[in-house]
Protein backbone atom coordinates (compact mmCIF):
# COMPACT_ATOMS: atom_id res chain seq x y z
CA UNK A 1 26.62 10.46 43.70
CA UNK A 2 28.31 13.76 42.77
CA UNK A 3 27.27 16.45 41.01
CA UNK A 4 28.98 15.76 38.47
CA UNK A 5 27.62 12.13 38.11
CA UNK A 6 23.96 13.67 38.54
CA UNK A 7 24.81 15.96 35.63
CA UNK A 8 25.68 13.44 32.97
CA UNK A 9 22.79 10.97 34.34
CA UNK A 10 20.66 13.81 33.97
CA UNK A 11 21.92 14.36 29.76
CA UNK A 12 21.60 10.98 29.33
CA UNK A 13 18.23 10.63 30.33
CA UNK A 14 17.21 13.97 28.85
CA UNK A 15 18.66 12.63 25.72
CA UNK A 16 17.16 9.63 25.33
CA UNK A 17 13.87 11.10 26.41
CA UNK A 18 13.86 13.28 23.24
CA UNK A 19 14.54 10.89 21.43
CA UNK A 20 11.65 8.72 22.06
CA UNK A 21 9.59 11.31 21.62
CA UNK A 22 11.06 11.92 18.19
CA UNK A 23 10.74 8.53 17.42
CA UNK A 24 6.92 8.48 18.37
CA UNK A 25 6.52 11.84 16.43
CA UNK A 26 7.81 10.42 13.58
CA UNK A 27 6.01 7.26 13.43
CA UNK A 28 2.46 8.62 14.25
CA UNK A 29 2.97 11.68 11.46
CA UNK A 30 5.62 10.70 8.97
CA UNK A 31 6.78 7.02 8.37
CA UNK A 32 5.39 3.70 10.02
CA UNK A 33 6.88 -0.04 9.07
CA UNK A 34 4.13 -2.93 8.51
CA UNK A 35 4.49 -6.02 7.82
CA UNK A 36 2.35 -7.42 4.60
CA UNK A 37 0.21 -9.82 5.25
CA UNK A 38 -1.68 -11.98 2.82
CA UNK A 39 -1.08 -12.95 -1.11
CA UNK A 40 -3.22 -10.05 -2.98
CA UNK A 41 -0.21 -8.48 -4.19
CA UNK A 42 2.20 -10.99 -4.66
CA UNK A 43 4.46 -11.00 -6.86
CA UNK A 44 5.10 -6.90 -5.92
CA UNK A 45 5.25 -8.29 -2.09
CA UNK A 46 5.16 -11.61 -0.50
CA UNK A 47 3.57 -12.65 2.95
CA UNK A 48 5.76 -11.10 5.68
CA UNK A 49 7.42 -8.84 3.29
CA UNK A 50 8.42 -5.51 5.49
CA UNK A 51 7.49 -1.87 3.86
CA UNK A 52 7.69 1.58 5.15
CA UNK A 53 4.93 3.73 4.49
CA UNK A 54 4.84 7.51 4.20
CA UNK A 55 2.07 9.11 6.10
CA UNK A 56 2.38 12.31 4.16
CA UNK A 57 1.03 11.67 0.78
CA UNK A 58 -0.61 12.86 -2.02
CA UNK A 59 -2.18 9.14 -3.71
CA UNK A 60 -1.59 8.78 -7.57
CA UNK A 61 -2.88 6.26 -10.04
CA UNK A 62 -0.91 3.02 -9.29
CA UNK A 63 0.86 4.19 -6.21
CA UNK A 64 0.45 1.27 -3.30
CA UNK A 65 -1.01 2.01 -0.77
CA UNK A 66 -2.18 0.91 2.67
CA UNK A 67 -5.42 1.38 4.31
CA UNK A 68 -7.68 0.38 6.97
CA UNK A 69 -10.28 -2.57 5.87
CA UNK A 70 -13.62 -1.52 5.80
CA UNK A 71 -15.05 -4.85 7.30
CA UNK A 72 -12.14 -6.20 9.34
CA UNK A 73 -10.13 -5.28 12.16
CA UNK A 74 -7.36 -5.82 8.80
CA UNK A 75 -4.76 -3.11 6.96
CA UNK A 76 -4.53 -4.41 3.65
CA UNK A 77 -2.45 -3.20 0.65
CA UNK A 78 -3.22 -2.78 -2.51
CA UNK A 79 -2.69 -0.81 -5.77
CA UNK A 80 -4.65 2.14 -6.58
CA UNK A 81 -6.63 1.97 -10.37
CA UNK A 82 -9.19 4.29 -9.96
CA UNK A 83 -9.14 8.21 -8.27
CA UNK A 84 -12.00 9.58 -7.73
CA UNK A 85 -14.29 10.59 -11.23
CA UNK A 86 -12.43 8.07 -12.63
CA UNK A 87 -14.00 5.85 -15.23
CA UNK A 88 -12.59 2.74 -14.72
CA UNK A 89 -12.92 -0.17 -17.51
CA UNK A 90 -11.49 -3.61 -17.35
CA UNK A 91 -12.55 -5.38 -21.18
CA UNK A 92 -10.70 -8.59 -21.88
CA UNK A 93 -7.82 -7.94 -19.60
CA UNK A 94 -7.29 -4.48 -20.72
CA UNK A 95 -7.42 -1.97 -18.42
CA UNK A 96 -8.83 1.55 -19.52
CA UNK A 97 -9.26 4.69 -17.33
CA UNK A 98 -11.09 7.33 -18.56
CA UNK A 99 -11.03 6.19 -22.23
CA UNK A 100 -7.45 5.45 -22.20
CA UNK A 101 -5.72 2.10 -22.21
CA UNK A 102 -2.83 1.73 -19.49
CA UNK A 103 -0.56 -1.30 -19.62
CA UNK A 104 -0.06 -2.73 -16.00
CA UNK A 105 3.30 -4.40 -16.75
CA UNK A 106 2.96 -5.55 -12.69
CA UNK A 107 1.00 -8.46 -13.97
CA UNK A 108 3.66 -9.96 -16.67
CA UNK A 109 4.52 -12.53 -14.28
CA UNK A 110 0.82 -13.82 -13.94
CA UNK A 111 0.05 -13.33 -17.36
CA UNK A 112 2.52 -15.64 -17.90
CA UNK A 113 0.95 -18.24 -15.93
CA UNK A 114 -2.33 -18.58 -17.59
CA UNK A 115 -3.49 -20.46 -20.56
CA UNK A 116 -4.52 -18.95 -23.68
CA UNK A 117 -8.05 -17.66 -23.45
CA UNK A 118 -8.05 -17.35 -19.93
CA UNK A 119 -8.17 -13.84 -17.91
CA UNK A 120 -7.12 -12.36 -15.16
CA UNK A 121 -9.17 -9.92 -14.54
CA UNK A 122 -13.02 -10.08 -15.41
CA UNK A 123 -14.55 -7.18 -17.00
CA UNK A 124 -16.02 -4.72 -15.18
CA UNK A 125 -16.75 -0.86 -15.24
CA UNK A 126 -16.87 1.09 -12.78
CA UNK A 127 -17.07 5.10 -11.64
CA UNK A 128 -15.12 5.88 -8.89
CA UNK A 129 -17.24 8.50 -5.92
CA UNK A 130 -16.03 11.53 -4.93
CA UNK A 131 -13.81 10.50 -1.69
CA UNK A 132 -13.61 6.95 -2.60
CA UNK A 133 -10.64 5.16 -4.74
CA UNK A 134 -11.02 1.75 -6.16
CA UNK A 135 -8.14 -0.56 -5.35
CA UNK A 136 -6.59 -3.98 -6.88
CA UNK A 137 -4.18 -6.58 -5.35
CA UNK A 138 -1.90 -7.42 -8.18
CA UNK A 139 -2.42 -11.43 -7.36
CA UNK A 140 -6.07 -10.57 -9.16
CA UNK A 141 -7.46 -14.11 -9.45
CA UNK A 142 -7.05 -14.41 -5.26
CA UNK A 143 -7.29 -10.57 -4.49
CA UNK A 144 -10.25 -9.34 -2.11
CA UNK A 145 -9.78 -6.14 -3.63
CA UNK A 146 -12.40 -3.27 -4.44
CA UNK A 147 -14.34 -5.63 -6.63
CA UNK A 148 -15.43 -7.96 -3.38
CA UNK A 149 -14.99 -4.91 -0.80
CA UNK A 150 -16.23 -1.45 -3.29
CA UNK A 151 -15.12 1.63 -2.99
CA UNK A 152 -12.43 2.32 -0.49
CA UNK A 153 -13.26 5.63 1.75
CA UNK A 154 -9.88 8.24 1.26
CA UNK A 155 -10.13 8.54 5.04
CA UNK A 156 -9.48 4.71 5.56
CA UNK A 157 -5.51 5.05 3.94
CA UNK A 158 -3.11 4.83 6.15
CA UNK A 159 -0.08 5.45 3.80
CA UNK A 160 1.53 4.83 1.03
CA UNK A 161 4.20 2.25 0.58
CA UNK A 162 7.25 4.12 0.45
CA UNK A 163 10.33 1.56 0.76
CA UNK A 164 10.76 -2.36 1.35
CA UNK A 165 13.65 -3.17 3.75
CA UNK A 166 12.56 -7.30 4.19
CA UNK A 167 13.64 -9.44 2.63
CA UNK A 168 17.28 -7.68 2.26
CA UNK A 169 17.28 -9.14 -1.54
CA UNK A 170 14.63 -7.17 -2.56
CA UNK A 171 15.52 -3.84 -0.46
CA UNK A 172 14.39 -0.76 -2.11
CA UNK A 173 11.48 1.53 -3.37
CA UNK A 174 8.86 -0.98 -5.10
CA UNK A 175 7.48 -0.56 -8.32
């Protein structure tokens, strides 16, 4: 082999070494794809749906997010309701958060679904911990969500969903 040969091998591999190890920087730190799993928050995602997540985040009511299940080997997503102080009141299918009702036009397409008289959601009241958030799947009636599992710890998230780039139809930044 000549020098020259050893050269290029020699940019090539230094090349593709660096970027591996951008690749692993970036998905340990930044941005990491999963796979959803499960029916909790169907319609928003389906089973095998395939999200990015952003690593670096700052979580807001509502945002989806992933996080680390705190009695299974599991990541589950689900929707943040409740930061913590948070008073958190569900009263006939209305959702209130510290004294104020929010609409969660997420559920339309469930709503839609049920008879007249029937709920969604039960009632419940809650007051989120310091370092805790509560979480629901927005598929409520089949959701193991923060009602079955409490109080999710902040240092269990993983991420927050960023982007959906499976299935191709439905490519983009869910809401």
């Amino acid at each position: 082999m000549s020098e020259v040969d050893k050269k290029e091998l020699f940019s090539w591999v230094k090349s593709a070494a660096i970027a591996l190890i951008l690749v692993i920087l970036i998905r340990q730190f930044l941005f990491t794809p999963v796979i959803v799993s499960g029916e909790s928050m169907k319609p928003t995602f389906e089973n095998d749906n395939m999200i990015v997540i952003s690593k670096i985040h700052s979580i807001n009511r509502f945002d989806m997010v992933v996080f680390h299940s705190p009695y299974a080997e599991d990541n589950l997503i689900m929707r943040v309701i409740g930061l913590p102080g948070d008073h958190v009141v569900m009263d006939k299918d209305h959702l209130y958060i510290n004294d104020q009702e929010h609409k969660e036009d997420y559920l339309a397409a469930h709503k839609n679904e049920i008879f007249i008289g029937e709920r969604l959601t039960e009632d419940f009241e809650v007051v989120v911990p310091e370092g805790k958030i509560f979480v629901l799947g927005d598929n409520r009636r089949f959701s193991k969500d923060s009602r079955e599992l409490g109080f999710i710890d902040e240092k269990l998230i993983v991420g927050k969903v960023a982007f959906r780039f499976y299935p191709l139809t439905d490519i983009g930044i869910p809401r």
